[in-house]
N, C-alpha and C. Protein backbone atom coordinates (compact mmCIF):
# COMPACT_ATOMS: atom_id res chain seq x y z
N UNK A 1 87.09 43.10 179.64
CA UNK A 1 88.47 42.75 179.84
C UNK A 1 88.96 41.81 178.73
N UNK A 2 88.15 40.98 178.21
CA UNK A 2 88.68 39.77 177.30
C UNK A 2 88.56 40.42 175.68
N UNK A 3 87.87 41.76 175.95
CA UNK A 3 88.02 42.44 174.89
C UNK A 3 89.34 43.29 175.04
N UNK A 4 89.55 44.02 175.55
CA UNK A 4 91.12 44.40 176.01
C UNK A 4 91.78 43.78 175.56
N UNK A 5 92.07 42.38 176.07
CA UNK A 5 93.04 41.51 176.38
C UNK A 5 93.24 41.33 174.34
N UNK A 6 92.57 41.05 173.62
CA UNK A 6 92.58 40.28 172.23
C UNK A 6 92.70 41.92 171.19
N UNK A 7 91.86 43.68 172.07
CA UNK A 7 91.96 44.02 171.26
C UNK A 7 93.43 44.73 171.03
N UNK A 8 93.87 44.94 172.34
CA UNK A 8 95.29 45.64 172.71
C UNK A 8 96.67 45.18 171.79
N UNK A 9 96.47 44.06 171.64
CA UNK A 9 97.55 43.25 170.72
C UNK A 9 97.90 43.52 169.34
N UNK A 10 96.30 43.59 169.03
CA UNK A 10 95.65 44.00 167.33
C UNK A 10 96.15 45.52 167.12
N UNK A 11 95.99 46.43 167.76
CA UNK A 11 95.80 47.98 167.82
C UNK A 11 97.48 47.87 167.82
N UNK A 12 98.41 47.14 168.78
CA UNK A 12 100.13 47.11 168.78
C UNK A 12 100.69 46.64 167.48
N UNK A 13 100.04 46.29 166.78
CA UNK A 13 100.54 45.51 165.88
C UNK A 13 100.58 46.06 164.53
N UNK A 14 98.96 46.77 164.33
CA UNK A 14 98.61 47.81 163.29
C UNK A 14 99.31 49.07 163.27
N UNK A 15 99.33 49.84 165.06
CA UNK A 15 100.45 50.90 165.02
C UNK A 15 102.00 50.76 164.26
N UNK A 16 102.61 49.51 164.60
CA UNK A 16 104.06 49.07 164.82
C UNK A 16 104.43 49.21 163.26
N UNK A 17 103.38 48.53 162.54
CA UNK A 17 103.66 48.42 161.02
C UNK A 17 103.26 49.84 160.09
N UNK A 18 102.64 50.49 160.90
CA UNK A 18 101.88 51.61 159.87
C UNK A 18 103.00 52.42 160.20
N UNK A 19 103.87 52.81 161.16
CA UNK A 19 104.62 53.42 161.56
C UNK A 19 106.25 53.57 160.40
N UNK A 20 106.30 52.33 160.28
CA UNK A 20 107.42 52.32 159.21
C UNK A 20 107.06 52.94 158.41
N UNK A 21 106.03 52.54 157.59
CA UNK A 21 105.92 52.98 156.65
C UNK A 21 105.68 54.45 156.34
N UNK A 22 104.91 55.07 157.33
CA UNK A 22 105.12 56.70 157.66
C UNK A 22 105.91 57.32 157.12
N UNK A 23 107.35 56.62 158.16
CA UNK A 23 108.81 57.42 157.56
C UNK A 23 109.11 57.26 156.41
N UNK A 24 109.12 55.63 156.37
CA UNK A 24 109.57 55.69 154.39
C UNK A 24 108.98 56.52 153.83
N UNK A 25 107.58 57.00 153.82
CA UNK A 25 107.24 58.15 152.73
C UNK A 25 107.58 59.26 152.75
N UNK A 26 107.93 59.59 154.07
CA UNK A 26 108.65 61.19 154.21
C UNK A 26 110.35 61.01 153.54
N UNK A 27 110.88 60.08 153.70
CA UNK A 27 112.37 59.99 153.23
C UNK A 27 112.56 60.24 151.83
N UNK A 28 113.18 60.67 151.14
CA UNK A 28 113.94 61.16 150.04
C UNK A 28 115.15 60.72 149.86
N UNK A 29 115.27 59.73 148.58
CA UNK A 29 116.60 59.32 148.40
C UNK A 29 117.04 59.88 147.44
N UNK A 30 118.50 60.81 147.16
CA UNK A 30 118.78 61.44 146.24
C UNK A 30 119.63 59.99 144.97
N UNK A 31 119.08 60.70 143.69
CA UNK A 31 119.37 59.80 142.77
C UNK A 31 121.07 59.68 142.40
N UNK A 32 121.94 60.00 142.97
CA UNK A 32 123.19 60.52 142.53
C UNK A 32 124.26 59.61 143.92
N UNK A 33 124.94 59.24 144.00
CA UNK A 33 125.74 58.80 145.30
C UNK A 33 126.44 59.93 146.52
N UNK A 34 126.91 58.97 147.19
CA UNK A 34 127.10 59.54 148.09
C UNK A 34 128.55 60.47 148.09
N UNK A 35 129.13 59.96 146.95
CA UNK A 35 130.36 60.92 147.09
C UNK A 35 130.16 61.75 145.73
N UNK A 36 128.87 62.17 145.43
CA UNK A 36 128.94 63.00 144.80
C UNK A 36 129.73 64.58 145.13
N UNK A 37 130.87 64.89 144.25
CA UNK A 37 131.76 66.28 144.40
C UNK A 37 131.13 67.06 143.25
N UNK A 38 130.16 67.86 143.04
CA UNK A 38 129.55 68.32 141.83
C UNK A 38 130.48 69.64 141.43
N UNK A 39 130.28 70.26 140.27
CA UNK A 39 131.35 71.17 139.71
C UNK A 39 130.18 72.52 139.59
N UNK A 40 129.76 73.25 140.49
CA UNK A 40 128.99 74.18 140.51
C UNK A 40 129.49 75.98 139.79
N UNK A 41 128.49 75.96 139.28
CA UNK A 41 128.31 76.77 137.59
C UNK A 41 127.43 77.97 138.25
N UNK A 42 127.68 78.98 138.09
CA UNK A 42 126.58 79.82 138.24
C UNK A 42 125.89 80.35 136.91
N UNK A 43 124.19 80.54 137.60
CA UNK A 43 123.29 80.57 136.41
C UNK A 43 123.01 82.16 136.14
N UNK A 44 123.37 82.05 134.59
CA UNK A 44 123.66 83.69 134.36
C UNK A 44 122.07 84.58 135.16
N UNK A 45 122.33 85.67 135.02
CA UNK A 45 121.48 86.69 135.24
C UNK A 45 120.56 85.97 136.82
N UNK A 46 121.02 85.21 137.47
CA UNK A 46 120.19 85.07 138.84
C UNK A 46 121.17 85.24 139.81
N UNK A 47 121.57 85.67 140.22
CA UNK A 47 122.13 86.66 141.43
C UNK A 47 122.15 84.94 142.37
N UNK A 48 122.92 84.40 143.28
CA UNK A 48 123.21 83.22 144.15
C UNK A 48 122.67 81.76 143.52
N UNK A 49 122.79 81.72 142.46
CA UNK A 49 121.72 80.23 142.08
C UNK A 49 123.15 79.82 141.27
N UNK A 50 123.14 78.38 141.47
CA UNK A 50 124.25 77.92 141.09
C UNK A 50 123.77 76.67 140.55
N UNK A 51 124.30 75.84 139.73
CA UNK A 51 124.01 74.33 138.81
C UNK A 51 124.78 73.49 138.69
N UNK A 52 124.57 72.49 138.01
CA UNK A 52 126.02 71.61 138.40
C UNK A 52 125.37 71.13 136.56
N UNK A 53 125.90 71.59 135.54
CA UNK A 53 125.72 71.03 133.99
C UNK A 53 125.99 69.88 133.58
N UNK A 54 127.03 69.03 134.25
CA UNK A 54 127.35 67.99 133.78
C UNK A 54 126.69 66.51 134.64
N UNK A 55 125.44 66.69 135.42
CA UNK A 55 124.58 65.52 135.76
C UNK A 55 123.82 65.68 134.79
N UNK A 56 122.79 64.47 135.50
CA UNK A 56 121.53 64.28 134.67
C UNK A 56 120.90 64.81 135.39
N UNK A 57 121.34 65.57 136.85
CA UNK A 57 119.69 65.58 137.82
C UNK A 57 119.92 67.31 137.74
N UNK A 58 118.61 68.08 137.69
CA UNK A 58 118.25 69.41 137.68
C UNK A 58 118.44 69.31 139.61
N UNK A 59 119.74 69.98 140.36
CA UNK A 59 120.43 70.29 141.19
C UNK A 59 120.89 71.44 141.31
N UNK A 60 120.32 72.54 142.44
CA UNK A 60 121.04 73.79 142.68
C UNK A 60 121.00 73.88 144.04
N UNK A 61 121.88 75.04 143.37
CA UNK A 61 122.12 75.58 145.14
C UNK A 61 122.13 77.09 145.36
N UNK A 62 121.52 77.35 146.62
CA UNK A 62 121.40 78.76 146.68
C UNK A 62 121.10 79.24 148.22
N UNK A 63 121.80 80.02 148.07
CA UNK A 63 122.48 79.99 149.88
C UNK A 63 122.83 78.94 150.31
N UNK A 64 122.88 78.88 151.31
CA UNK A 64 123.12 77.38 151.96
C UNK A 64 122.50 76.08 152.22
N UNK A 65 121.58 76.32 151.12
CA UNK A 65 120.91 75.00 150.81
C UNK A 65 120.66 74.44 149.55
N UNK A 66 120.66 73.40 148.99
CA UNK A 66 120.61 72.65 147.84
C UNK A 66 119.09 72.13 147.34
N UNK A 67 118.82 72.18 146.55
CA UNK A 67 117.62 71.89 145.40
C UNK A 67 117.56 71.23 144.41
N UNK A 68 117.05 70.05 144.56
CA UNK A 68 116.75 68.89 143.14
C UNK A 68 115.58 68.65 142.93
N UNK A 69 115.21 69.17 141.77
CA UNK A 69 113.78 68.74 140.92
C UNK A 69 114.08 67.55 140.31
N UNK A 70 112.60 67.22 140.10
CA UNK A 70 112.99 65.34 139.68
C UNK A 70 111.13 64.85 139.88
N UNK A 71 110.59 64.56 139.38
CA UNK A 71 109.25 63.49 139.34
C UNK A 71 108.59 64.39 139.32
N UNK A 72 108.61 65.97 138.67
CA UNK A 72 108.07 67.50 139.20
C UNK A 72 107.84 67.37 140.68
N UNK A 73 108.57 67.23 141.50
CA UNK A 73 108.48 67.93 142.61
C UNK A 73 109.69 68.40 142.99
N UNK A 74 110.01 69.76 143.92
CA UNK A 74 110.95 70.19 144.36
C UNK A 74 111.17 69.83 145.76
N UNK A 75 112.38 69.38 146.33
CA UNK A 75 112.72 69.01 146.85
C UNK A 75 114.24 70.20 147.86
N UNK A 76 114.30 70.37 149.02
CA UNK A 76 115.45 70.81 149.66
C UNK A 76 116.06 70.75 150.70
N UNK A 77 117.51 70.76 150.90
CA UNK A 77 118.56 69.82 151.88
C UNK A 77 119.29 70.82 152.04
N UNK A 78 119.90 70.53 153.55
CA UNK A 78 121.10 70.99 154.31
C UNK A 78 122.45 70.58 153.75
N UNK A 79 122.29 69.20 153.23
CA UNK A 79 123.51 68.84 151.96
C UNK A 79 122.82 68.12 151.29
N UNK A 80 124.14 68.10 150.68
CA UNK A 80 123.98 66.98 149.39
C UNK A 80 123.12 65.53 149.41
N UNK A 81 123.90 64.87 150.64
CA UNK A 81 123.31 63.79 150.68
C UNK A 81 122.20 63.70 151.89
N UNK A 82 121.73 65.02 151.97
CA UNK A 82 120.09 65.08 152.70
C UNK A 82 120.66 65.02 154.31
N UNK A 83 119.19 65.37 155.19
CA UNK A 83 118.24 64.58 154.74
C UNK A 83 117.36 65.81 154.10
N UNK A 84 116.28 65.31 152.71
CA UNK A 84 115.70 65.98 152.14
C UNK A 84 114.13 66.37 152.08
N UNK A 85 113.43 67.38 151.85
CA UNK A 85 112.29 67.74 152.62
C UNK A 85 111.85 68.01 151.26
N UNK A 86 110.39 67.60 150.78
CA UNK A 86 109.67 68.02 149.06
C UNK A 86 108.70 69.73 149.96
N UNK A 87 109.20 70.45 148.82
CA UNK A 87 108.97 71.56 149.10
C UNK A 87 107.61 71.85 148.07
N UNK A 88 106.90 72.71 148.41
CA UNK A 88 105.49 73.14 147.80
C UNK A 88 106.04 73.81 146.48
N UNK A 89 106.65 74.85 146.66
CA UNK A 89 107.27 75.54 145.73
C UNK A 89 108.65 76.23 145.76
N UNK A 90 109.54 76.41 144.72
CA UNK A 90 111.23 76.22 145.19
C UNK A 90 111.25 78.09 145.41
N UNK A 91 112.04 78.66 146.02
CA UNK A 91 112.64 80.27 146.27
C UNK A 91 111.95 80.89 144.81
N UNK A 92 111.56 82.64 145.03
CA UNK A 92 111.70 83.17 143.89
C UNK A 92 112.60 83.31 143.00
N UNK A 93 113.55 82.86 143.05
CA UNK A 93 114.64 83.29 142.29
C UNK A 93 114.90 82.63 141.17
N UNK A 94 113.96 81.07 141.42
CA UNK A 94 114.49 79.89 140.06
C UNK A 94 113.58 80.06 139.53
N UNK A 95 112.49 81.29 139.50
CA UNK A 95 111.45 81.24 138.63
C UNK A 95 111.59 82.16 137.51
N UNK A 96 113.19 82.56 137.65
CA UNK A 96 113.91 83.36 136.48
C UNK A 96 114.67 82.41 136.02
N UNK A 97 115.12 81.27 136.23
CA UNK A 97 116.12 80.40 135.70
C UNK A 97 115.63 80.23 134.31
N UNK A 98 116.09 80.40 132.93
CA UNK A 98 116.44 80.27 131.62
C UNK A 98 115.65 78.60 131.62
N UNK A 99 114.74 77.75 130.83
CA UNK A 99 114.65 76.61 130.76
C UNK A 99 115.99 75.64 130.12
N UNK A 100 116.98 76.58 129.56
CA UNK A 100 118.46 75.65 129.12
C UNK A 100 119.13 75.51 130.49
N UNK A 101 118.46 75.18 131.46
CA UNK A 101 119.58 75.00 132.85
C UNK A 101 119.34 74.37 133.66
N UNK A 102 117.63 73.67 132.64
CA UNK A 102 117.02 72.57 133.92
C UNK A 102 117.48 71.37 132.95
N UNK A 103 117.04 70.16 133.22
CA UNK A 103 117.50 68.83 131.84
C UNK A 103 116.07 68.75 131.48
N UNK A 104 114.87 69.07 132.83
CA UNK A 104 113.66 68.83 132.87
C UNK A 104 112.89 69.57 133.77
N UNK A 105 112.66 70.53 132.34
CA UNK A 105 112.24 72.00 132.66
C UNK A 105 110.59 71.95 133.96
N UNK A 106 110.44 72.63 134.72
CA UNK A 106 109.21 72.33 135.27
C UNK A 106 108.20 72.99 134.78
N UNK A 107 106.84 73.39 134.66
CA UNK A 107 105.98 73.66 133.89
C UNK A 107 106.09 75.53 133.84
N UNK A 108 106.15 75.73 134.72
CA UNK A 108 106.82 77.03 134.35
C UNK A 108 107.80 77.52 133.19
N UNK A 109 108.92 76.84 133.25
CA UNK A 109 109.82 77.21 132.49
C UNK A 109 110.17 76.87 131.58
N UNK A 110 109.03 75.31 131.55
CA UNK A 110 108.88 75.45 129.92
C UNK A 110 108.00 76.41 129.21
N UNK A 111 107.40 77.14 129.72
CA UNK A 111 106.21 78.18 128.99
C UNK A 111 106.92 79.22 128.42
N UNK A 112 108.16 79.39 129.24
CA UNK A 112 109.00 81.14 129.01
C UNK A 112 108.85 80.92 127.29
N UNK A 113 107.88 81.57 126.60
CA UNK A 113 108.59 82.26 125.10
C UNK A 113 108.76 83.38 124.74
N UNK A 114 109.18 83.47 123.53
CA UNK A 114 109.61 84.66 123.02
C UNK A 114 108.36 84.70 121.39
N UNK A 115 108.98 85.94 121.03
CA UNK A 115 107.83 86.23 120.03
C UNK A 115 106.35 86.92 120.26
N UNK A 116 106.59 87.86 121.26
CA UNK A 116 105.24 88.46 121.62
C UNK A 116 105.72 89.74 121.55
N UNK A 117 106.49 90.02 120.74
CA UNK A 117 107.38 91.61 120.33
C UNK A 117 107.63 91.95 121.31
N UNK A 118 108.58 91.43 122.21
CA UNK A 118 109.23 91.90 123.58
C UNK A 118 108.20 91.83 124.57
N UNK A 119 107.50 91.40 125.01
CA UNK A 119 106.47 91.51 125.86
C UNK A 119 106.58 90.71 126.47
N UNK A 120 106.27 90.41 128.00
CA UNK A 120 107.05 89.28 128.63
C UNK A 120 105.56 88.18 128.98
N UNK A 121 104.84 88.70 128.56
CA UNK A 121 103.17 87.58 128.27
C UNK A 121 102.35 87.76 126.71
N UNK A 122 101.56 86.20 126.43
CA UNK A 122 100.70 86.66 125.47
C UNK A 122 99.96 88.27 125.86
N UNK A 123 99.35 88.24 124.31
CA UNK A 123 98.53 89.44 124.23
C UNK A 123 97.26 89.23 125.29
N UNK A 124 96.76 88.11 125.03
CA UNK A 124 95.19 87.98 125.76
C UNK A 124 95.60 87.94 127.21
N UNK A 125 96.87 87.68 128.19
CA UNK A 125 97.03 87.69 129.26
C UNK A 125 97.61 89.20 129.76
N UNK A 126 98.28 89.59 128.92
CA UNK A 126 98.78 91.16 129.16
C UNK A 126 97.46 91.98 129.34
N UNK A 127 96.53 91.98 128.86
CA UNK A 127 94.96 92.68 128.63
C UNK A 127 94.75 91.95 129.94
N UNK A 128 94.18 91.15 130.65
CA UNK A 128 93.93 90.53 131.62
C UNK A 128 94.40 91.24 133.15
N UNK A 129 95.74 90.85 132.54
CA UNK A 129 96.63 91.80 133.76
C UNK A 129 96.37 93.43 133.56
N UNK A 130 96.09 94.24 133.12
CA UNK A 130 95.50 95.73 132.61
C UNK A 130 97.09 95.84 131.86
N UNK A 131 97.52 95.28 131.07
CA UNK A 131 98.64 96.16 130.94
C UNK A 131 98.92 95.89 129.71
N UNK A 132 97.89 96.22 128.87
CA UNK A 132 97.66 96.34 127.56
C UNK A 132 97.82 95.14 126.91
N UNK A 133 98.19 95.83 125.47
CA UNK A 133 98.52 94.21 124.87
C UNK A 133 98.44 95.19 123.16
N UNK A 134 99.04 93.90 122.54
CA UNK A 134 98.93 94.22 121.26
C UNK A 134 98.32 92.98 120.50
N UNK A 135 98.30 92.80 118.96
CA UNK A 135 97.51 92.03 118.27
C UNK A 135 98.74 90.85 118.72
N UNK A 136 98.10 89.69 118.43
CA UNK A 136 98.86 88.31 118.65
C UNK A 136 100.00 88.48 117.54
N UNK A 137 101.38 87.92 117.62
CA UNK A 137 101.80 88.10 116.01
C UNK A 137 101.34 87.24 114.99
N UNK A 138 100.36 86.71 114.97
CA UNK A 138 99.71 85.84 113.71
C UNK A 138 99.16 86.79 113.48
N UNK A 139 98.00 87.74 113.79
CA UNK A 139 97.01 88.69 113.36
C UNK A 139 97.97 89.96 112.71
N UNK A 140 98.98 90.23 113.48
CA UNK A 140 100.05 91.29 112.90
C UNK A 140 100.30 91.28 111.56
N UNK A 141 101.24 89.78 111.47
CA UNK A 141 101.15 89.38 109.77
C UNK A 141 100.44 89.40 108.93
N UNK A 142 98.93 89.05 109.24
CA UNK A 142 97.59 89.46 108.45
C UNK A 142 97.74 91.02 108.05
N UNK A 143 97.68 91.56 108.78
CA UNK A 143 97.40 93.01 108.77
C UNK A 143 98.81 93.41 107.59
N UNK A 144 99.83 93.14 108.27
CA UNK A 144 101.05 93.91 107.23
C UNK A 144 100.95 93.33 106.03
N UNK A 145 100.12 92.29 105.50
CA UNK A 145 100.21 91.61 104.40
C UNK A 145 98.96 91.88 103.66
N UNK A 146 98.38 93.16 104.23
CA UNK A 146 97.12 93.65 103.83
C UNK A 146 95.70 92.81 103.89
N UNK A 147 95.73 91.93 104.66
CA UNK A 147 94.70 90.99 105.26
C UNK A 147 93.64 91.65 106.49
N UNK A 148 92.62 91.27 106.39
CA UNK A 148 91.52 91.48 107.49
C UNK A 148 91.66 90.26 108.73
N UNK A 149 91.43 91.46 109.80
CA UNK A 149 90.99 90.59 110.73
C UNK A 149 89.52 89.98 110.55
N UNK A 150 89.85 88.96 111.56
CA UNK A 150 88.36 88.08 111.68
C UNK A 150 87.19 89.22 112.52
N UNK A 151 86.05 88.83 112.02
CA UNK A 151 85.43 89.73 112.66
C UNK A 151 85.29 89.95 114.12
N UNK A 152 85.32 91.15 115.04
CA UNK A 152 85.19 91.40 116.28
C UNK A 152 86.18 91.38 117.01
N UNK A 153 87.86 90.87 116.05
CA UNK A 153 88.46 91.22 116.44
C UNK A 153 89.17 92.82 116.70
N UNK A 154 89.12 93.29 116.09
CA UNK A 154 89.50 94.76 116.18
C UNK A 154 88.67 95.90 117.13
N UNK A 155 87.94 94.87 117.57
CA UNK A 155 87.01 95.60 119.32
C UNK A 155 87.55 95.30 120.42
N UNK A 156 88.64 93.86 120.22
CA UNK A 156 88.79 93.55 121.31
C UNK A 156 90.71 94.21 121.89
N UNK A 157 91.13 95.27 120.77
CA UNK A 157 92.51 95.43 120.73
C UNK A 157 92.48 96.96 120.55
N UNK A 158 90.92 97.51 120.16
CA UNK A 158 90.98 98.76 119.95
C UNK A 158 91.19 99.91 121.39
């Protein structure tokens, strides 16, 4: 009982405080105010995805819910000013978004390049995926400039 009595207090006390802090970590404060009126832009070639160009914060919207990346994590709300939930990964659809439409592209979309002669992956990942591939364009230039490949390469493209 006199253990009760001294431990019951301790255990109220540890709950009471750990408890706040719980919520604070689930809460999300958006970086922008509360009367934010944003001027929403739609983002070419994605069918419902919309932007707002003139913040600083990478903010969309698509259907009826809103999306702000920020610290790389994605984040999404019923409005503007939340309340907001960090999401694992954002809709398929922003994984076509152009990297000129984020301020701070996420690791995805900074990778999108060009220069693989229309091909929408390197060579060594197109082969990977079975779906061929051609020489890298560094090795291309070799070749049209009457240069040899390095050895063993031309086994691995033949």
């Amino acid at each position: 009982m006199k253990l009760l009595s001294k431990g019951l207090p301790l255990l109220l006390v540890i709950l009471l405080w750990g408890v706040p802090a719980l919520w604070a970590q689930a809460q999300f404060v958006p970086p922008w105010g509360p009367d934010l009126a944003p001027r929403w832009v739609p983002v070419p070639q994605v069918p419902g995805v919309y932007y707002v160009p003139d913040q600083r914060h990478d903010l969309f919207r698509y259907g009826k819910q809103f999306y702000y990346y920020g610290d790389g994590r994605w984040h999404r709300g019923d409005r503007l000013n939340g309340p907001w939930t960090v999401m694992k990964n954002p809709p398929r659809a922003f994984y076509t978004i152009a990297p000129t439409y984020f301020k701070s592209p996420p690791g995805w979309a900074r990778g999108k390049k060009t220069g693989w002669r229309g091909e929408t992956l390197p060579p060594g990942q197109m082969k990977k995926s079975g779906q061929g591939g051609a020489l890298p364009p560094g090795q291309m230039k070799k070749l049209e400039q009457g240069g040899a490949l390095p050895p063993g390469q031309m086994k691995k493209f033949e």
